[in-house]
C-alpha atoms as a PDB file:
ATOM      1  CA  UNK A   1      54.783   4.605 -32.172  1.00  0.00           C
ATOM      2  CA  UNK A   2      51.961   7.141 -32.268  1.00  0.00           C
ATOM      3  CA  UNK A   3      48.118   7.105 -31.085  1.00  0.00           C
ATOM      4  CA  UNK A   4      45.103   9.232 -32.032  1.00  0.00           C
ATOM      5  CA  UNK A   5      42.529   9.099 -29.637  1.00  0.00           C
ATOM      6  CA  UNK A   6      39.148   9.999 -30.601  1.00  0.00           C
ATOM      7  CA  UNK A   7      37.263  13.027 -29.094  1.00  0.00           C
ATOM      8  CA  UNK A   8      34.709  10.919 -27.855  1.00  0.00           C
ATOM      9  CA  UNK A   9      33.632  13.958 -25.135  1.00  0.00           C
ATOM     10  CA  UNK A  10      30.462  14.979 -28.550  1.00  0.00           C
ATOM     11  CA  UNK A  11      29.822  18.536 -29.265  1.00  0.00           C
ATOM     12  CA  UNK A  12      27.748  20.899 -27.218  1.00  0.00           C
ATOM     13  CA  UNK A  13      24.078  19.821 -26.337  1.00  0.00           C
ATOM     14  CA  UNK A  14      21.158  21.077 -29.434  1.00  0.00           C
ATOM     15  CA  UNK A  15      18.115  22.517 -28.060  1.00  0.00           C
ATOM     16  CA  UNK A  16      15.618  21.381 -25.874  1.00  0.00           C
ATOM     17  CA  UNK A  17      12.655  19.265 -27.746  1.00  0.00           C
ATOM     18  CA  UNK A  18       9.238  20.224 -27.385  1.00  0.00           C
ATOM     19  CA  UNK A  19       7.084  20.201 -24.271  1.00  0.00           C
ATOM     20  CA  UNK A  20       5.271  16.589 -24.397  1.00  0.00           C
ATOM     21  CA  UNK A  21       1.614  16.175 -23.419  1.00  0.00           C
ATOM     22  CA  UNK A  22       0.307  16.533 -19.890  1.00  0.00           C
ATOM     23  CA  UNK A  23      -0.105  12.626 -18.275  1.00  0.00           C
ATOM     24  CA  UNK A  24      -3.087  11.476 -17.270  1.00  0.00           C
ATOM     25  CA  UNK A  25      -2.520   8.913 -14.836  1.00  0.00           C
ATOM     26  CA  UNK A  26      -4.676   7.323 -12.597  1.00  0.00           C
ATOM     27  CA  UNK A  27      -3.425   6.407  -8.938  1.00  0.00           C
ATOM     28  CA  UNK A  28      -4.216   7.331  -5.385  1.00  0.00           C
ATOM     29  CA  UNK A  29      -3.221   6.371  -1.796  1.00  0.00           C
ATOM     30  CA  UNK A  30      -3.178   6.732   1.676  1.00  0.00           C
ATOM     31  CA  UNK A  31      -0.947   7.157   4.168  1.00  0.00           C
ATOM     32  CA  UNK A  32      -0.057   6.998   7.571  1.00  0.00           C
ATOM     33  CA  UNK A  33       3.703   7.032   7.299  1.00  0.00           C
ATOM     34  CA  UNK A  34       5.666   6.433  10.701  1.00  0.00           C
ATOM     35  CA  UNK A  35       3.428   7.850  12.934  1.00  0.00           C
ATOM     36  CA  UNK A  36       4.750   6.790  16.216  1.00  0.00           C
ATOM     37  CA  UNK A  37       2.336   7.909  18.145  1.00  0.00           C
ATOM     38  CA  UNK A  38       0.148   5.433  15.878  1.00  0.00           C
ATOM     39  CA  UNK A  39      -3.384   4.206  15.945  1.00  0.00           C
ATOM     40  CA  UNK A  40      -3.722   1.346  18.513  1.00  0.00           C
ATOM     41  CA  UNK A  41      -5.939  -1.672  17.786  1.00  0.00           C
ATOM     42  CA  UNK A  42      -7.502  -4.540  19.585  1.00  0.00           C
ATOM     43  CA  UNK A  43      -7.848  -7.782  17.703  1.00  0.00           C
ATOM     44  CA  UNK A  44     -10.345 -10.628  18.639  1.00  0.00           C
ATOM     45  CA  UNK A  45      -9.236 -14.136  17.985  1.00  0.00           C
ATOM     46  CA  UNK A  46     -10.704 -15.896  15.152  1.00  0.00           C
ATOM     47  CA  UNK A  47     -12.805 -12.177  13.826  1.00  0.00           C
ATOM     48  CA  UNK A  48     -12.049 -10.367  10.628  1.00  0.00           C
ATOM     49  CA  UNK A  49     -11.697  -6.727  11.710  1.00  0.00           C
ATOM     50  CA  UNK A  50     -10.772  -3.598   8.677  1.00  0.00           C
ATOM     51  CA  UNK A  51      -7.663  -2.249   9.821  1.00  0.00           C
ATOM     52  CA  UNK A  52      -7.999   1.153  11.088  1.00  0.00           C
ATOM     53  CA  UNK A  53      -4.215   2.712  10.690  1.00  0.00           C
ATOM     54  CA  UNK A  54      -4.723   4.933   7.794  1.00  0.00           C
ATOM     55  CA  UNK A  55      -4.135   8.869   8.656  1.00  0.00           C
ATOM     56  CA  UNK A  56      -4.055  11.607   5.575  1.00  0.00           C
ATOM     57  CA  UNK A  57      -5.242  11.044   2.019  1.00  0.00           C
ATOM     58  CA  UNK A  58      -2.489  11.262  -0.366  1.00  0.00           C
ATOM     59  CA  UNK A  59      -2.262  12.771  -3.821  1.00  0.00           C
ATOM     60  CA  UNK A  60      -4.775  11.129  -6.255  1.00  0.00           C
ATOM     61  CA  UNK A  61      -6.039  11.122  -9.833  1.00  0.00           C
ATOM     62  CA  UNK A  62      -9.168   8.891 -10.378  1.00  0.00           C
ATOM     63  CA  UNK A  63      -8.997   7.877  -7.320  1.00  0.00           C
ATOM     64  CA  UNK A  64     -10.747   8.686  -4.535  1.00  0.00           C
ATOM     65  CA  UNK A  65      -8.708   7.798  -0.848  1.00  0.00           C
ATOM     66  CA  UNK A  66     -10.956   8.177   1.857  1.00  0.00           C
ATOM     67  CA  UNK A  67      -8.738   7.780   5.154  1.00  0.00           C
ATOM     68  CA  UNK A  68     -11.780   8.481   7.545  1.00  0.00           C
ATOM     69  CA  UNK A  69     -13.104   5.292   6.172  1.00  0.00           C
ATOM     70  CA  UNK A  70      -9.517   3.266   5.980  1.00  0.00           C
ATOM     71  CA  UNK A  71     -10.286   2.583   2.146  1.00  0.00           C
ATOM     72  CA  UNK A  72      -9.568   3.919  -1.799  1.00  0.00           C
ATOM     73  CA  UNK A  73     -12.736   4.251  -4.149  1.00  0.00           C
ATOM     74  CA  UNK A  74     -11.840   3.295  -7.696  1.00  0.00           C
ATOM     75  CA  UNK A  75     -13.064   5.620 -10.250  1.00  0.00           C
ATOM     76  CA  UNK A  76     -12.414   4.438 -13.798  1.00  0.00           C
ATOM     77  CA  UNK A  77     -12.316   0.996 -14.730  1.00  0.00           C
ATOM     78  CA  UNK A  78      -9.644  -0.366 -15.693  1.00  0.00           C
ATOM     79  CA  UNK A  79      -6.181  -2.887 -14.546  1.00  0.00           C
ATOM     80  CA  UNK A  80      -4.856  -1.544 -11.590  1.00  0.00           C
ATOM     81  CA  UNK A  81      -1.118  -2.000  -9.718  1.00  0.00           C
ATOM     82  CA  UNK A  82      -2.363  -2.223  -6.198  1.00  0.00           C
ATOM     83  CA  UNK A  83      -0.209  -2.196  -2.766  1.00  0.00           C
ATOM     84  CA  UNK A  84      -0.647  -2.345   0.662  1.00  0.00           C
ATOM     85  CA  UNK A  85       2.030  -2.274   3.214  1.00  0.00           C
ATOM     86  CA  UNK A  86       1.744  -2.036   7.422  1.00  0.00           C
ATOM     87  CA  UNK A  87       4.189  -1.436   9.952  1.00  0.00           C
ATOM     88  CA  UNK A  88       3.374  -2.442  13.899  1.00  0.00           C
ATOM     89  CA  UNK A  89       4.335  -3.587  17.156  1.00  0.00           C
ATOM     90  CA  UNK A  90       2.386  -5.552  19.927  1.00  0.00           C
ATOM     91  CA  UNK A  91       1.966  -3.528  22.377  1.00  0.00           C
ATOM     92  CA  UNK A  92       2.446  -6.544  25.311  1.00  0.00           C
ATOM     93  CA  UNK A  93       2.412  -9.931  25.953  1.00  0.00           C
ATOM     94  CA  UNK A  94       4.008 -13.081  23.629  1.00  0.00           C
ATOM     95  CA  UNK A  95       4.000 -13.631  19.936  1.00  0.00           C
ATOM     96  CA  UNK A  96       0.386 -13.900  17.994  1.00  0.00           C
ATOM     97  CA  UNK A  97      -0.408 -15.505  14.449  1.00  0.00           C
ATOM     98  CA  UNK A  98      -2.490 -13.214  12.092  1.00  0.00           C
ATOM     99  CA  UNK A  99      -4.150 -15.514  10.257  1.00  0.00           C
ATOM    100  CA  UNK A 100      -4.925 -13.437   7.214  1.00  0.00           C
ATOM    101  CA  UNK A 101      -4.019  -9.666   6.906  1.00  0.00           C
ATOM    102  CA  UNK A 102      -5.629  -9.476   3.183  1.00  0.00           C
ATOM    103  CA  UNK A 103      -7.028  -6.639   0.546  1.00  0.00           C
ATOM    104  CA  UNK A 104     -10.597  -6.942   0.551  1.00  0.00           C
ATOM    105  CA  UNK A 105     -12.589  -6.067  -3.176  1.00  0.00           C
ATOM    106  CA  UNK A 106     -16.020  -4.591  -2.040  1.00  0.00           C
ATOM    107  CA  UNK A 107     -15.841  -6.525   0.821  1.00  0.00           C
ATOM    108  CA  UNK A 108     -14.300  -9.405  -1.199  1.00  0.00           C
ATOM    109  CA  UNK A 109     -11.022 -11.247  -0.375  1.00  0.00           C
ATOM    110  CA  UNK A 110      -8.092 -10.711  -3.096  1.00  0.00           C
ATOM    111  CA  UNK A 111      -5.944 -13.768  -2.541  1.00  0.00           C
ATOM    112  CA  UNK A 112      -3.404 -12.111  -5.095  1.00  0.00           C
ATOM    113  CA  UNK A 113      -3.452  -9.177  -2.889  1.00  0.00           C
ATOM    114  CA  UNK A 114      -3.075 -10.641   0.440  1.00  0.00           C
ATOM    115  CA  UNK A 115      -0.930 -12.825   3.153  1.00  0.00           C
ATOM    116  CA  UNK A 116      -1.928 -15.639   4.784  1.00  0.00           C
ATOM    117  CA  UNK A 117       0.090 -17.408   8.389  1.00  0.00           C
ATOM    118  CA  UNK A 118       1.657 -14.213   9.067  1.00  0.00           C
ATOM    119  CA  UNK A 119       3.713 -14.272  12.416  1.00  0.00           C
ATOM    120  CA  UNK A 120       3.031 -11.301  14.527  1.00  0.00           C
ATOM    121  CA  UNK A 121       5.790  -9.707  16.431  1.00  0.00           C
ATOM    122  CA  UNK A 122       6.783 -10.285  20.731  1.00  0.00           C
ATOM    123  CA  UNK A 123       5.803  -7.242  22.920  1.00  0.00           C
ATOM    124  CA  UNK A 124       7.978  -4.118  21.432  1.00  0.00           C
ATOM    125  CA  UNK A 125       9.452  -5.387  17.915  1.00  0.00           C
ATOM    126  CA  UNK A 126       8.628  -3.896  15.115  1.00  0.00           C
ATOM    127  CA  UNK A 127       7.347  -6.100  12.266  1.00  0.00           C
ATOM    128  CA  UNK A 128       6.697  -4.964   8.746  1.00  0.00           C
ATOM    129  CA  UNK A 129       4.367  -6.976   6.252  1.00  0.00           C
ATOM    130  CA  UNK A 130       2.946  -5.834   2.673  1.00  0.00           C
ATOM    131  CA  UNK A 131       1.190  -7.756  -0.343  1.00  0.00           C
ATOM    132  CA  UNK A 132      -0.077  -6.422  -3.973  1.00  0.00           C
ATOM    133  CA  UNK A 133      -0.549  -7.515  -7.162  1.00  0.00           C
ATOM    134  CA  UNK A 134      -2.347  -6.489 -10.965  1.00  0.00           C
ATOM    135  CA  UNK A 135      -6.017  -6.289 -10.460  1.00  0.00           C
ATOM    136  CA  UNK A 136      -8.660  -5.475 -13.056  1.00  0.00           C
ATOM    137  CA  UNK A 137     -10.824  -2.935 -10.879  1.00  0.00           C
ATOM    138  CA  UNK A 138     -14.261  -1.223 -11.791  1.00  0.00           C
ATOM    139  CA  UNK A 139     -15.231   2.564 -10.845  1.00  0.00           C
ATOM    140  CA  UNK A 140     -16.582   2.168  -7.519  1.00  0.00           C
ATOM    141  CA  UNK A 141     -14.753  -0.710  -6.456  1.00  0.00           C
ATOM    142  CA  UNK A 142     -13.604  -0.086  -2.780  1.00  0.00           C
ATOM    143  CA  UNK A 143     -10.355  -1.487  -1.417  1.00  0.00           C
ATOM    144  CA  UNK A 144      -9.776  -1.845   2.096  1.00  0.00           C
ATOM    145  CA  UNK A 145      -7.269  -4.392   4.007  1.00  0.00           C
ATOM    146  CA  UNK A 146      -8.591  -7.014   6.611  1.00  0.00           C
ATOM    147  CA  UNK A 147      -6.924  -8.878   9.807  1.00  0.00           C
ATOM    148  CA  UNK A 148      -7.840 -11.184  11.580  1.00  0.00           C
ATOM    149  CA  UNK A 149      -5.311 -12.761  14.464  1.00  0.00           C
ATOM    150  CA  UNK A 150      -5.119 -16.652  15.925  1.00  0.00           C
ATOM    151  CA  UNK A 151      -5.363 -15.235  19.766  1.00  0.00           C
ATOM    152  CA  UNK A 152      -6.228 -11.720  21.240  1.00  0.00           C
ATOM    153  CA  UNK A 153      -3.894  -9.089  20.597  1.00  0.00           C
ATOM    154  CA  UNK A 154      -3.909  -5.380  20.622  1.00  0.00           C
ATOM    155  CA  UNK A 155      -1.276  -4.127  18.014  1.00  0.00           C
ATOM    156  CA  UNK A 156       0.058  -0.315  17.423  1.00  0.00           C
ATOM    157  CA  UNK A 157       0.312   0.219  13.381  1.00  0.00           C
ATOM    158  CA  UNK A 158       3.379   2.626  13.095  1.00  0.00           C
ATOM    159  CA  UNK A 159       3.264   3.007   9.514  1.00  0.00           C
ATOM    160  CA  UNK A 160       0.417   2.281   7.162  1.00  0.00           C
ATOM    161  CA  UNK A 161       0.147   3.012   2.852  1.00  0.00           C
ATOM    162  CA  UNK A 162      -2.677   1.848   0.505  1.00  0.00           C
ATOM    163  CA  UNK A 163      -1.487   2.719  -3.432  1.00  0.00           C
ATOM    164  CA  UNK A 164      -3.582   1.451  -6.531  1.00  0.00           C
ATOM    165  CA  UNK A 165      -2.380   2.747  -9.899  1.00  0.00           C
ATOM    166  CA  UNK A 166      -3.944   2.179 -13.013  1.00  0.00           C
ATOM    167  CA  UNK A 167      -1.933   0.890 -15.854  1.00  0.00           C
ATOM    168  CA  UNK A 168      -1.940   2.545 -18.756  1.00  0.00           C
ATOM    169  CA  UNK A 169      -4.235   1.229 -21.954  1.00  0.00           C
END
């Protein structure tokens, strides 16, 4: 009994298509990505306080990240993918509650962007927490990200990013 076997390896590759059109995407960010020598903050029970971790701008198109003010100005309108994400550690004592860590919309709460009864970590652990969502933005809309802990507690943010990208129409 005999098989053939197809050649199923093709022939050789054609040549290369042409050169599509530049993108023209919107996104931006900011980053403060494992800085262990990161910022340290002091929390006051029961008082929303902007979190303060953010340390270089990162690339951008459309918008604008502004890391000296911990925030991203929007530029074009438009739906946006927006993320947050924040790495820290207590620096002593027992376990704390934040009660909200949350995006704030021109000084607006996002509930589709934000956490709520987050557990913060004991003295020394490392504890990672992050929220996003679609939201339809307008240029000039500011984003920043908002705490605010059950008890006292001074935490060290050891890695810190703040994306929006806009979706394409």
């Amino acid at each position: 009994m005999t098989f053939s076997v197809p050649n199923l390896a093709g022939g050789s590759p054609g040549p290369p298509g042409p050169v599509g059109p530049v993108g023209t995407g919107v996104y931006g960010d900011m980053l403060a990505v494992f800085v262990f020598s990161g910022v340290t903050q002091a929390f006051t029970a029961g008082v929303p306080q902007k979190i303060v971790s953010f340390g270089t701008n990162g690339l951008s198109v459309g918008v604008t990240p502004d890391e000296a003010n911990d925030r991203l100005v929007i530029t074009e309108d438009g739906d946006y993918e927006v993320y947050w994400q924040q790495t820290y550690t207590l620096v002593a004592g027992a376990g704390f509650t934040f009660d909200f860590i949350e995006m704030r919309i021109n000084g607006t709460p996002a509930p589709e962007a934000s956490l709520t009864q987050f557990e913060g970590p004991i003295a020394y652990f490392f504890v990672c927490a992050s929220a996003g969502g679609i939201l339809s933005l307008s240029a000039g809309d500011v984003l920043e990200i908002y705490a605010q802990t059950s008890a006292g507690a001074t935490v060290t943010w050891r890695d810190a990013q703040l994306f929006a990208w806009k979706a394409r129409s």
